[in-house]
C-alpha atoms as a PDB file:
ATOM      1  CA  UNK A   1      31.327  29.842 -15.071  1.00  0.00           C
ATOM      2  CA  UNK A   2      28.294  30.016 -17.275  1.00  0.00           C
ATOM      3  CA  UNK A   3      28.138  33.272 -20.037  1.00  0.00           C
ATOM      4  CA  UNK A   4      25.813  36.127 -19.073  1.00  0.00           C
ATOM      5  CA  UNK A   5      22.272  34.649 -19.650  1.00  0.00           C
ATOM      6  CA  UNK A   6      20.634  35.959 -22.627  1.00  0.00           C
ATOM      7  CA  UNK A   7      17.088  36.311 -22.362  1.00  0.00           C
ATOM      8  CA  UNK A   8      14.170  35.354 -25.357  1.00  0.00           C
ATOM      9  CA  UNK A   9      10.464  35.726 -26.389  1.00  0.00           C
ATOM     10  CA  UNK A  10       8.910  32.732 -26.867  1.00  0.00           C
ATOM     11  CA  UNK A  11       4.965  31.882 -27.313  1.00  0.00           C
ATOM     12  CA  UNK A  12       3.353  29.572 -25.187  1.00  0.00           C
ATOM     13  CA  UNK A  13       2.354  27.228 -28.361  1.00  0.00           C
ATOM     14  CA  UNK A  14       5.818  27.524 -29.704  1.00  0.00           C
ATOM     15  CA  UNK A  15       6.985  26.052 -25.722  1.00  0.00           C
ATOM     16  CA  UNK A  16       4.907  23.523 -26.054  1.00  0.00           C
ATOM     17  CA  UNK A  17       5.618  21.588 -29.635  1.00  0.00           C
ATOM     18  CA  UNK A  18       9.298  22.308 -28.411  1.00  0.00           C
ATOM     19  CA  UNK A  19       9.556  21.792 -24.696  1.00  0.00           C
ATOM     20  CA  UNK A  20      12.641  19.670 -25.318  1.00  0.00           C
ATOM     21  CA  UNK A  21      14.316  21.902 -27.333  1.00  0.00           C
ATOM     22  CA  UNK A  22      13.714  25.125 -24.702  1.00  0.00           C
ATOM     23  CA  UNK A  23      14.458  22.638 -22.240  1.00  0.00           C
ATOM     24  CA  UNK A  24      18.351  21.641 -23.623  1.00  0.00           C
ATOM     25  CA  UNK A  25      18.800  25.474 -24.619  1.00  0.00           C
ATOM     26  CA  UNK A  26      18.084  26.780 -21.217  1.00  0.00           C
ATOM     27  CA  UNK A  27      20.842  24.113 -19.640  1.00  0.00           C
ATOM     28  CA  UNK A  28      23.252  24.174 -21.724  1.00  0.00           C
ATOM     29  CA  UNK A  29      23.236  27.790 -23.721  1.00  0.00           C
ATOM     30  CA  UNK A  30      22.137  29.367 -20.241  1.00  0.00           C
ATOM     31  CA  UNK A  31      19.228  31.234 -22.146  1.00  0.00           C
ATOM     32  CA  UNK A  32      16.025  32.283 -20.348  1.00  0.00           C
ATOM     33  CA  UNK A  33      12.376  32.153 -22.071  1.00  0.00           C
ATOM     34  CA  UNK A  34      10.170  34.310 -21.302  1.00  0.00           C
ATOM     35  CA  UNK A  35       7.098  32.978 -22.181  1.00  0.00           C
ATOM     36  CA  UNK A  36       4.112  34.288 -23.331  1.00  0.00           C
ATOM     37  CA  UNK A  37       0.138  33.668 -23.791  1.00  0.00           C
ATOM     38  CA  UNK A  38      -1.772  36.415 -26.133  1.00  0.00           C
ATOM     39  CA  UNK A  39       0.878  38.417 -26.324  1.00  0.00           C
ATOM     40  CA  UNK A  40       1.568  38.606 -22.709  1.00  0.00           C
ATOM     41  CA  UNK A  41       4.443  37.787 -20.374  1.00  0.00           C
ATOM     42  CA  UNK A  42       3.197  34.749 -18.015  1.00  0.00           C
ATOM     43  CA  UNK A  43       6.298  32.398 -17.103  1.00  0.00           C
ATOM     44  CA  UNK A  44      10.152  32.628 -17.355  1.00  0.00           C
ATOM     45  CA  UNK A  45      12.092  28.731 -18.161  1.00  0.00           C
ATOM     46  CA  UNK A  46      15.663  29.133 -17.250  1.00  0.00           C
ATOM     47  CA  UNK A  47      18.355  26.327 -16.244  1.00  0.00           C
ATOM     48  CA  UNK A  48      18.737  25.315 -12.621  1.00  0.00           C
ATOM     49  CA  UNK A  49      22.478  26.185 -12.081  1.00  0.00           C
ATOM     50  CA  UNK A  50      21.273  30.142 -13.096  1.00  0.00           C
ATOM     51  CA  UNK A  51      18.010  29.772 -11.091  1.00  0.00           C
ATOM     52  CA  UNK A  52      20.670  28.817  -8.045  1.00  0.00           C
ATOM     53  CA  UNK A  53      23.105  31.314  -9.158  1.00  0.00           C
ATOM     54  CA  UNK A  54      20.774  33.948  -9.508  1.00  0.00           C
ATOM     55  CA  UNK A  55      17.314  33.951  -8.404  1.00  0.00           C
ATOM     56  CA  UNK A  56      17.950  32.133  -4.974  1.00  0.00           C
ATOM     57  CA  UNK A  57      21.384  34.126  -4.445  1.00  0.00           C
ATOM     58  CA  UNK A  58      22.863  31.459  -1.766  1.00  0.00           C
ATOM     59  CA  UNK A  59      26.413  31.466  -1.427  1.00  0.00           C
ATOM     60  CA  UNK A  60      28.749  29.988  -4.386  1.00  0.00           C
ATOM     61  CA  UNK A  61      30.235  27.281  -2.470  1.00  0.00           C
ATOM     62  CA  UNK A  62      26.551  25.747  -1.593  1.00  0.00           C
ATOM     63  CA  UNK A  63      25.493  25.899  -4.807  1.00  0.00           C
ATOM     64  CA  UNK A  64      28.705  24.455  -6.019  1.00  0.00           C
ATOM     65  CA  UNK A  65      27.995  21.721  -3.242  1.00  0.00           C
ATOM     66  CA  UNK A  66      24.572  21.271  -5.026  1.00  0.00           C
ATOM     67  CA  UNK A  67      25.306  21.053  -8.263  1.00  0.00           C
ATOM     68  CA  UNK A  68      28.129  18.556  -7.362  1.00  0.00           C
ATOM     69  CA  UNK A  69      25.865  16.434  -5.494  1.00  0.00           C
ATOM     70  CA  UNK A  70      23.326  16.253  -8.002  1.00  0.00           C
ATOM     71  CA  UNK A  71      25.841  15.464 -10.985  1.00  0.00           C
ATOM     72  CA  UNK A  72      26.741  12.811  -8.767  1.00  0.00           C
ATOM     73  CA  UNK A  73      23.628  11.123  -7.865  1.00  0.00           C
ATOM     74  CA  UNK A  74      23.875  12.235  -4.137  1.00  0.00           C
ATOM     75  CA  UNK A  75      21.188  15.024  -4.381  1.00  0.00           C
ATOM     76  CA  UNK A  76      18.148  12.942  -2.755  1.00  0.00           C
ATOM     77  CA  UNK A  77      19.982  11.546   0.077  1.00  0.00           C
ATOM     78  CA  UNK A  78      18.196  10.985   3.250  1.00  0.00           C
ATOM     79  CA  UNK A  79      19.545  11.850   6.280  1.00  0.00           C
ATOM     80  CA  UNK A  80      20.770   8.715   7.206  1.00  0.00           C
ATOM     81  CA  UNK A  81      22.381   7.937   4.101  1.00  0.00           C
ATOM     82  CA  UNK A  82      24.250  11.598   4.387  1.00  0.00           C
ATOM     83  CA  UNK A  83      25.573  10.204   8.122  1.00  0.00           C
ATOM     84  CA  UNK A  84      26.905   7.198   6.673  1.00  0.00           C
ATOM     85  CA  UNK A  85      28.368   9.260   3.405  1.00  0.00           C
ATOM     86  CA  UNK A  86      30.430  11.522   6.107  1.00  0.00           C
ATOM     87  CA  UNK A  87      31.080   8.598   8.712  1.00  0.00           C
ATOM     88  CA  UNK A  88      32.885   6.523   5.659  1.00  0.00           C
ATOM     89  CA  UNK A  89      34.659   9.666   5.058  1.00  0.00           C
ATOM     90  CA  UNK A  90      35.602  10.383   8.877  1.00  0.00           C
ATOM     91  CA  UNK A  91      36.837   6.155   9.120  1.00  0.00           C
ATOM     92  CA  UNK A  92      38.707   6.573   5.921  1.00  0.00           C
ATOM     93  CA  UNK A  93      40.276  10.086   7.482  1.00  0.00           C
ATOM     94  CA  UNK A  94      41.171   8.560  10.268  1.00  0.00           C
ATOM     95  CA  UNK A  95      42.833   4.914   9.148  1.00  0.00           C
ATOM     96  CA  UNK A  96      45.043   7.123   6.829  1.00  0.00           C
ATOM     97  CA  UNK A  97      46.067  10.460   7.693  1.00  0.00           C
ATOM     98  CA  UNK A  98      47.680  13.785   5.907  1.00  0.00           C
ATOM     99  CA  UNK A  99      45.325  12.262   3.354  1.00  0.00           C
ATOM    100  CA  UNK A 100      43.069  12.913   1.727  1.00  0.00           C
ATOM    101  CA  UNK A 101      40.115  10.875   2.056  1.00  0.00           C
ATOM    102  CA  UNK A 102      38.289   9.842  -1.229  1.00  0.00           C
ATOM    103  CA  UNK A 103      34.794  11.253  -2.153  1.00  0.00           C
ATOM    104  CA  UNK A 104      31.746   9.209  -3.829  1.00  0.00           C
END
């Protein structure tokens, strides 16, 4: 699990020459921007996993699930694609069971 996010001030000009940078630091130090414009608070740039985990508050497991899917390429399936994904999984199930049936 991810530290505590840490929260920092960061200009709007500074967010743009570095939008990489803020980009990386949000994923991967799990630190929020908050962002500002003449001195004032407008936006907030945090990481998706903390934005799941914490703004959207949906169970653990599904956003588990999500994150999984997405590391794995399987985030943008249609529903078609997700039928055939758990009907390969079902016919693999089923030709060998007690176990376990390999995931993509």
């Amino acid at each position: 699990m991810s530290p505590k996010p840490v929260t920092r001030l960061i200009d709007a000009l500074s967010v743009r020459t570095r939008f990489g940078e803020v980009m990386e630091e949000a994923e991967k130090e799990n630190v929020r921007f908050l962002v500002s414009r003449r001195g004032k608070p407008k936006v907030v740039i945090l990481s998706v996993e903390d934005y799941l985990r914490n703004i959207v508050k949906q169970p653990r497991l599904l956003t588990s699930i999500q994150l999984s899917a997405e590391a794995a390429g399987k985030a943008g399936l249609t529903e078609q694609q997700i039928e055939a994904e758990v009907a390969d999984y079902r016919k693999q199930k089923a030709e060998h069971p007690g176990k376990r049936a390999r995931t993509a």
